[in-house]
Protein backbone atom coordinates (compact mmCIF):
# COMPACT_ATOMS: atom_id res chain seq x y z
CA UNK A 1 0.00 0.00 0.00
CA UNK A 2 1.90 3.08 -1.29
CA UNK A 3 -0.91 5.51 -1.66
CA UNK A 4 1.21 8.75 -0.39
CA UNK A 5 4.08 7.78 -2.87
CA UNK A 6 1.67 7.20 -6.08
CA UNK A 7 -0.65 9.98 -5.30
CA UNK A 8 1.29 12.76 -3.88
CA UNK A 9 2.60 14.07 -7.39
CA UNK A 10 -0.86 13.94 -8.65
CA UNK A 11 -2.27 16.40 -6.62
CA UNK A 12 0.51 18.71 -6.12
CA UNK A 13 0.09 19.32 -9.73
CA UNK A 14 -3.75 20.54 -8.92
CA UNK A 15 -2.25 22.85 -6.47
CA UNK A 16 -3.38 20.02 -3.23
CA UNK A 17 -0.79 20.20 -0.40
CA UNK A 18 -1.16 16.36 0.82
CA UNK A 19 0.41 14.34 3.82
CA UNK A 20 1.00 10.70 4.59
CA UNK A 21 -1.51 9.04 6.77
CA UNK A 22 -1.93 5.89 8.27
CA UNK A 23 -4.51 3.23 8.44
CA UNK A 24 -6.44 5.10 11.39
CA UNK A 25 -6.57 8.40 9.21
CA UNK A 26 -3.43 9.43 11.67
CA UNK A 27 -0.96 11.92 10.07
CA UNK A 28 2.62 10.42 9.89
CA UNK A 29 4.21 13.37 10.47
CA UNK A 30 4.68 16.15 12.76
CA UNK A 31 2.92 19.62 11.94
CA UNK A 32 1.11 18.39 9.16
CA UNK A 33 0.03 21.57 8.34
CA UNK A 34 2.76 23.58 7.81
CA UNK A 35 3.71 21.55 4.55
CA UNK A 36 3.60 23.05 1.40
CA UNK A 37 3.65 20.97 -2.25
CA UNK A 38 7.53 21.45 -2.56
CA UNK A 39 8.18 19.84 1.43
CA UNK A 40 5.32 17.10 0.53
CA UNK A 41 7.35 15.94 -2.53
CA UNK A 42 10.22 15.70 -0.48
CA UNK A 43 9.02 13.17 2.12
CA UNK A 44 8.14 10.43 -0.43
CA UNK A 45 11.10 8.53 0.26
CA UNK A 46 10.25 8.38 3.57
CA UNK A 47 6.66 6.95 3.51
CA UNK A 48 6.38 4.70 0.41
CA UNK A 49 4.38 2.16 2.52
CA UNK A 50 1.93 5.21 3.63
CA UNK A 51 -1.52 3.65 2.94
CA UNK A 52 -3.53 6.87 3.02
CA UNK A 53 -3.22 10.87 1.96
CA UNK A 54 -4.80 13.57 3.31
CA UNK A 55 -5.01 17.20 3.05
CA UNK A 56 -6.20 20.10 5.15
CA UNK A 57 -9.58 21.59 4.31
CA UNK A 58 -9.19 25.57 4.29
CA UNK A 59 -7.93 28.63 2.32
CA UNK A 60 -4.09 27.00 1.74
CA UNK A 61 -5.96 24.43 -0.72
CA UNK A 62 -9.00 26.08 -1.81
CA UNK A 63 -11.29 23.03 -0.67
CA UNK A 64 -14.03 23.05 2.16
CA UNK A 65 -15.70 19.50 2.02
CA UNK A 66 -19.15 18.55 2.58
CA UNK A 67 -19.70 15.84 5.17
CA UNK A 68 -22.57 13.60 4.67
CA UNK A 69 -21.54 11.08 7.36
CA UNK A 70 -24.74 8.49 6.11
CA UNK A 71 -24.98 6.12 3.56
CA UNK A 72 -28.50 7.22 2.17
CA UNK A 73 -28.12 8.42 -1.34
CA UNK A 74 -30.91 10.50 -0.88
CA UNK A 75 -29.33 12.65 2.07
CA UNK A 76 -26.56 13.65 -0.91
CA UNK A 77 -29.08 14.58 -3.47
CA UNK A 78 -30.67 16.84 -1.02
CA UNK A 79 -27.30 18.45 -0.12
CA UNK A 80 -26.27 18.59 -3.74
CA UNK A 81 -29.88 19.87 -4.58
CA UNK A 82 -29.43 22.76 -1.71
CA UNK A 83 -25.90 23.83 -1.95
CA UNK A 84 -25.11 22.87 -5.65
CA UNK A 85 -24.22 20.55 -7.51
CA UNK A 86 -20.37 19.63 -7.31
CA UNK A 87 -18.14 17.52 -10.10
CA UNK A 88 -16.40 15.50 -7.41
CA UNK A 89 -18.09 13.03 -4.87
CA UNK A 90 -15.79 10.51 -2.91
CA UNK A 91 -17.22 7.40 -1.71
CA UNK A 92 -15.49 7.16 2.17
CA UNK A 93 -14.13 3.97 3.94
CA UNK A 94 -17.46 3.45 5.47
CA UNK A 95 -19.39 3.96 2.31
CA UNK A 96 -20.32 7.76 2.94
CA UNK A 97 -19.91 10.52 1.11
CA UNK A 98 -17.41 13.74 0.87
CA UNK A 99 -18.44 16.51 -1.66
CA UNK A 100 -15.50 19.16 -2.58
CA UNK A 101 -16.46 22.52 -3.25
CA UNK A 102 -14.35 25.45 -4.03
CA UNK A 103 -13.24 27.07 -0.09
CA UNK A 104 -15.18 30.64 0.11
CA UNK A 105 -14.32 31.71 4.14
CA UNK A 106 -16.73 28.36 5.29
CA UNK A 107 -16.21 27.57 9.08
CA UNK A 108 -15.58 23.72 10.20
CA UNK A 109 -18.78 23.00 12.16
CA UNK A 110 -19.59 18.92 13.21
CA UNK A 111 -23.61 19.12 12.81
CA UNK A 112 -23.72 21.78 10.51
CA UNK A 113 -27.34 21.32 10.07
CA UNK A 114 -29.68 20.57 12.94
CA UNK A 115 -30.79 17.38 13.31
CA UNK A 116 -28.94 16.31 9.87
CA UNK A 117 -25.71 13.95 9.95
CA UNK A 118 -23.99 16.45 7.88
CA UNK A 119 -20.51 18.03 8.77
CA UNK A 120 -19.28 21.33 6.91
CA UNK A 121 -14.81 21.36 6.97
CA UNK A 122 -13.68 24.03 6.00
CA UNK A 123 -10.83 23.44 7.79
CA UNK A 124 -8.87 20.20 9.68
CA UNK A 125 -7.55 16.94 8.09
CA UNK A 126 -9.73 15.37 5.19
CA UNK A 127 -8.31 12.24 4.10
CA UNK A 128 -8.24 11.98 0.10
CA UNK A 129 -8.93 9.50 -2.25
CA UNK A 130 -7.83 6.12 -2.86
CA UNK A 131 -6.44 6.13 0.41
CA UNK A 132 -6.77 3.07 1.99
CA UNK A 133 -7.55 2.76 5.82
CA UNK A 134 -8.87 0.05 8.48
CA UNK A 135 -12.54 0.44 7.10
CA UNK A 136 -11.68 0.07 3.74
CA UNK A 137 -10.55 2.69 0.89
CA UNK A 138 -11.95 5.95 -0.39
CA UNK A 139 -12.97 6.14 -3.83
CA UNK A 140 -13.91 8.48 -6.11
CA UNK A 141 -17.36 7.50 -7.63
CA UNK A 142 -18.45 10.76 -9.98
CA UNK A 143 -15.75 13.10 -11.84
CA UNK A 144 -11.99 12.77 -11.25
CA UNK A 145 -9.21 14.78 -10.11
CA UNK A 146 -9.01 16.74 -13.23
CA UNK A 147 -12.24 18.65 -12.14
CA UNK A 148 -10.78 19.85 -9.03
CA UNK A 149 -9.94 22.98 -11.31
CA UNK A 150 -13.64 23.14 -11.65
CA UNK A 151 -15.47 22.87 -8.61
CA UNK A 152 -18.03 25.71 -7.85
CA UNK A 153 -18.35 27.85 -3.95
CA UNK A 154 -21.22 26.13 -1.98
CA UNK A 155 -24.67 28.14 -2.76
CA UNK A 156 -27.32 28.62 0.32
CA UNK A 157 -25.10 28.02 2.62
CA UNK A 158 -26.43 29.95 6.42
CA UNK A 159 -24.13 32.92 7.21
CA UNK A 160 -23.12 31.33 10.72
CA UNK A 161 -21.49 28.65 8.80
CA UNK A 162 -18.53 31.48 7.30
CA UNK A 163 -15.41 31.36 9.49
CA UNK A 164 -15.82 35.46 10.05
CA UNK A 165 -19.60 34.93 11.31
CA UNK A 166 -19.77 36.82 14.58
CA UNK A 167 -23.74 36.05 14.81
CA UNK A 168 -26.32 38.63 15.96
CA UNK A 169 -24.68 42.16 16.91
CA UNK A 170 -27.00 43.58 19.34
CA UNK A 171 -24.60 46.27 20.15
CA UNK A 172 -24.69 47.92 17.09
CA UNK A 173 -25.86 51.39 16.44
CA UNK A 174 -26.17 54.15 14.42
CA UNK A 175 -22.16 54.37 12.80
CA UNK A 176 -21.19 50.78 13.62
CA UNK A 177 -21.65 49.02 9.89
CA UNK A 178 -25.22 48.21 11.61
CA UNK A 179 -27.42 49.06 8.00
CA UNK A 180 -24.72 47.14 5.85
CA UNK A 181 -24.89 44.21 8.32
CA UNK A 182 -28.33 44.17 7.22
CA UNK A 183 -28.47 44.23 3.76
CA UNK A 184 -25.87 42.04 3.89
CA UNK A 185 -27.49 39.51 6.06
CA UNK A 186 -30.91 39.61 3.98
CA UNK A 187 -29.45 39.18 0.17
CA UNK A 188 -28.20 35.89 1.62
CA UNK A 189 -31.28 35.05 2.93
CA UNK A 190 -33.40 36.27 0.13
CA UNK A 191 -33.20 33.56 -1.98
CA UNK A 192 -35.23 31.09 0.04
CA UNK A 193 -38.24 33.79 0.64
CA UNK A 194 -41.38 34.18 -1.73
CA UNK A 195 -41.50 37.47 -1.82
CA UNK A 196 -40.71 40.87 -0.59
CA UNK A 197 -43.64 40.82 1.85
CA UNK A 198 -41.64 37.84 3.91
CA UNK A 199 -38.43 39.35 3.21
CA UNK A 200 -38.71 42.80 5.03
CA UNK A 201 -40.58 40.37 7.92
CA UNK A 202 -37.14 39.00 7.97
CA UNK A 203 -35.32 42.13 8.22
CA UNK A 204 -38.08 43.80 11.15
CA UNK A 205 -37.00 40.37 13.34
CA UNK A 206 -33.34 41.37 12.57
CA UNK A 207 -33.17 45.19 13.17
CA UNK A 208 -35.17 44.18 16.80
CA UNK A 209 -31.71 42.64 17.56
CA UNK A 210 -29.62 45.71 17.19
CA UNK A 211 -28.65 47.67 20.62
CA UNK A 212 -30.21 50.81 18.02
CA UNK A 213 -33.05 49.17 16.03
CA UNK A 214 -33.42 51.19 13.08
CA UNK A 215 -36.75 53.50 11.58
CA UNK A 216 -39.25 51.12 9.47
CA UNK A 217 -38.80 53.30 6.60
CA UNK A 218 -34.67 52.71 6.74
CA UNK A 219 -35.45 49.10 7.46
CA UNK A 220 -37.84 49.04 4.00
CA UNK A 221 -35.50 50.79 1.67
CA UNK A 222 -32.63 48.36 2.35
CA UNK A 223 -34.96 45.27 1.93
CA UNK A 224 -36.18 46.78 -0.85
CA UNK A 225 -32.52 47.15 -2.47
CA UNK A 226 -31.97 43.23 -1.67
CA UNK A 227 -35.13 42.06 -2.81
CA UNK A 228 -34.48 44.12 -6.08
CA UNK A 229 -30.96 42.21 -6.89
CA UNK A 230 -32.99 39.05 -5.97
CA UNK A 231 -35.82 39.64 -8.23
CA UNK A 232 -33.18 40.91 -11.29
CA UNK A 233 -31.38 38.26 -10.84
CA UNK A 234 -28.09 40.08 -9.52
CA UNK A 235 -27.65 38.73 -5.86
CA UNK A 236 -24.63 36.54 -5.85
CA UNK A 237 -24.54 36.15 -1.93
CA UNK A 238 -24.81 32.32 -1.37
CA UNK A 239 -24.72 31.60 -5.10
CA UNK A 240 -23.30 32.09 -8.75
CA UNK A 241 -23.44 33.46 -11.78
CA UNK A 242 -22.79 35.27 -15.09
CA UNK A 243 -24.29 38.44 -15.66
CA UNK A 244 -23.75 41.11 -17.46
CA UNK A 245 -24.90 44.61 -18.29
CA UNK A 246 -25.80 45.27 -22.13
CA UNK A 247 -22.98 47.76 -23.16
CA UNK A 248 -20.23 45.51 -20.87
CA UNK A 249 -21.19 42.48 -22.70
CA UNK A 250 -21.00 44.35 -26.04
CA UNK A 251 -17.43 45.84 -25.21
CA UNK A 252 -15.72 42.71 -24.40
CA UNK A 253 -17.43 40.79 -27.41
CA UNK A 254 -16.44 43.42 -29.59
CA UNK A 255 -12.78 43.87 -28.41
CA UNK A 256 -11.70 40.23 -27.12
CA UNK A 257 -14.48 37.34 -26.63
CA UNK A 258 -11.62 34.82 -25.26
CA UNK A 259 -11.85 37.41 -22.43
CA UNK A 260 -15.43 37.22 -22.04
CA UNK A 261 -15.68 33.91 -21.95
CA UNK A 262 -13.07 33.37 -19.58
CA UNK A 263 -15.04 36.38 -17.80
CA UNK A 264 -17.92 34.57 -18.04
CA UNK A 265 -16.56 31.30 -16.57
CA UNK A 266 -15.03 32.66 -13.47
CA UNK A 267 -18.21 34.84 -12.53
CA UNK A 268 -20.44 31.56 -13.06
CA UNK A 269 -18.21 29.47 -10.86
CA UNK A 270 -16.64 32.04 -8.39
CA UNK A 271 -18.98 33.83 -5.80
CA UNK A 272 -18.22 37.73 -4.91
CA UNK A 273 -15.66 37.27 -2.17
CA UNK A 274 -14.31 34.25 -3.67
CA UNK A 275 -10.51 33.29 -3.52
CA UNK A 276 -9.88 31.10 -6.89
CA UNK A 277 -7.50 29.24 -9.11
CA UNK A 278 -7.43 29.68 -12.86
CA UNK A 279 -4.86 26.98 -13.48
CA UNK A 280 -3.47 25.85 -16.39
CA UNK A 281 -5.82 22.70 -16.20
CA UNK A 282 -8.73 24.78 -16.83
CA UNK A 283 -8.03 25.12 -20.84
CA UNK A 284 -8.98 21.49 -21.23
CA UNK A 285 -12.35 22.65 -20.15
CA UNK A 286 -12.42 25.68 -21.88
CA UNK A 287 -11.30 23.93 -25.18
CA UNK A 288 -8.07 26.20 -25.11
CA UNK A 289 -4.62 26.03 -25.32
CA UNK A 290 -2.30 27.00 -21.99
CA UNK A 291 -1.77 30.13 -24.18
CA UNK A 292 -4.59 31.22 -25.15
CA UNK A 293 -5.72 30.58 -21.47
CA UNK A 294 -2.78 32.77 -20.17
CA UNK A 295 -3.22 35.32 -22.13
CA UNK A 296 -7.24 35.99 -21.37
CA UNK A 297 -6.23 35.61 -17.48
CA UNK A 298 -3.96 38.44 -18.13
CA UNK A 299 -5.33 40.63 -20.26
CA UNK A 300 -8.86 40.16 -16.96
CA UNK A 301 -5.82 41.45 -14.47
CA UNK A 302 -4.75 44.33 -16.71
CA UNK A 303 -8.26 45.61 -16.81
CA UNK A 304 -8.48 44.83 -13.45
CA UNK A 305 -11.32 42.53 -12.97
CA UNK A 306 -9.22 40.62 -10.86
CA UNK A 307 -5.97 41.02 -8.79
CA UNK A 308 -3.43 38.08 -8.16
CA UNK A 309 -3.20 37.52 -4.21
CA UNK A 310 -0.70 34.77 -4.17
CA UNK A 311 2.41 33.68 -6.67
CA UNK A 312 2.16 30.21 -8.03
CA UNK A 313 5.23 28.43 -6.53
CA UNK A 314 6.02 25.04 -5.73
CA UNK A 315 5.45 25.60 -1.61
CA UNK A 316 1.53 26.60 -2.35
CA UNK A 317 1.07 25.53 -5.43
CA UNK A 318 -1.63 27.63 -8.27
CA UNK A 319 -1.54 31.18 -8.06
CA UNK A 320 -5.05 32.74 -6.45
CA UNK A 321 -6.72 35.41 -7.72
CA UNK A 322 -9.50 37.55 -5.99
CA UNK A 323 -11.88 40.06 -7.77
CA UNK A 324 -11.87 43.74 -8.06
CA UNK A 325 -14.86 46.05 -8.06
CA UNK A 326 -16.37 46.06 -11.54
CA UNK A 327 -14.26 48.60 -13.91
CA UNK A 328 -15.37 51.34 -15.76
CA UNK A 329 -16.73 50.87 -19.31
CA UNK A 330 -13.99 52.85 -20.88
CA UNK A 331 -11.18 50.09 -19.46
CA UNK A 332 -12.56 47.25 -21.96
CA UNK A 333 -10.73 48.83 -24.75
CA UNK A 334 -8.43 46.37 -25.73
């Protein structure tokens, strides 16, 4: 059983940091997570009988996994129906079920949902397919490792289940963030309301919570600026998309469509606050050559759509990117 040895290269190339484990999903080695792709490589001398990789859940790899710690199918397709649909699902040694998703700032909460077997990690040890351990041996059963370039940010997703959720602020007033905690708060939750009616319900229960509730007419105009993103189908909190206003559209058509596709793909796959890839392994999916690939990505960061927050190296692995606030029309001359 060399899993480590065989399988460490493979997903050091998709930018995964992995460590030997053992057959009780132990890591073999001390600080396990302060290894990087280049000090993985290094150790596969050491542990070519390791039976089982794993890898840390969490902003270093981009990865928060999905939990569904029961064998009924139907428990996944009601995650997957909720929270999106993902390319990857991993049978586990007990015949359960991980589900990768792109990391967006998720927490690592055991009983994510009430009264659910379902765990949310966005951070901690996740041991990695086809690891083999005293259960048995975890398997991929839908996509492969080539679509971890691919996977979308969890949609619907409860805000106390970020990592920076702080929960209700009662004392906030008047100057503390307290009507942008609000609008905030409700385009996340407007997408499983019926209307606006049940919406600014939501947001009178809210503003009671505040040490300085707020005046109804205040608390109606900012429901009424969520439920209007809803309703136009612009409110990317908990979800994604592509969309794009008429003359924007036009501009980048006109001037460079391998930039509006590429556009395109990363808002349809990448929420608002999103930390992302766009490796190299993304022009298979695209079609493209590395090239042509490389030079859309760049030309996105020269308009500045996005800005590069990390170098690709072989510690980290991929580069990340993050987005910028939407540039003026006249940039999209190219």
């Amino acid at each position: 059983m060399n899993v480590f040895a065989q399988w460490q290269a493979p997903y050091a190339e998709r930018g995964i940091t992995t460590i030997p484990c053992g057959l009780e999903k132990q890591p073999l080695v001390r600080h396990p997570q302060k290894f990087g792709c280049k000090a993985s490589a290094e150790i596969v001398p050491k542990f070519l009988d390791a039976p089982a990789i794993g890898f840390y859940a969490g902003p270093r790899n981009g990865i928060t996994v999905l939990d569904i710690d029961s064998t009924d199918e139907r428990l996944l397709t009601d995650a997957l129906d909720r929270h999106g649909n993902a390319p990857i699902i991993i049978r586990t040694a007990s015949g359960k079920f991980h589900v990768p998703y792109r990391h967006n700032g998720e927490a690592r909460k055991i009983r994510a949902w009430d009264g659910l077997p379902i765990d949310l990690l966005g951070a901690g040890l996740c041991i990695a397919p086809p690891s083999v351990v005293a259960k048995g041996n975890y398997e991929i059963i839908e996509g492969s490792l080539d679509d971890l370039d691919r996977l979308p940010i969890m949609r619907s997703l409860d805000e106390r289940l970020y990592a920076n959720h702080v929960g209700p602020r009662p004392q906030m007033r008047t100057g503390d963030g307290r009507n942008r905690h609000l609008w905030e708060r409700l385009m996340r939750e407007a997408h499983g309301v019926d209307d606006y009616a049940k919406l600014l319900d939501r947001a009178e229960t809210l503003n009671g919570e505040f040490g300085e509730p707020m005046q109804q007419a205040e608390i109606a105009k900012i429901a009424k600026s969520a439920w209007g993103y809803t309703e136009r189908g612009e409110n990317r909190f908990g979800q994604h998309g592509a969309w794009f206003p008429t003359d924007e559209a036009n501009a980048l058509i006109r001037s460079d469509a391998d930039v509006f596709v590429l556009l395109s793909f990363l808002r349809a796959n990448e929420g608002p606050d999103a930390t992302f890839w766009i490796a190299n392994g993304l022009a298979k999916e695209l079609g493209w050559t590395r090239k042509r690939l490389a030079a859309a990505r760049s030309k996105l960061i020269e308009l500045r759509y996005l800005k590069p927050v990390r170098a690709a190296s072989s510690k980290y692995g991929a580069a990340l990117y993050r987005w910028l606030p939407r540039p003026k029309l006249e940039n999209y001359s190219v």
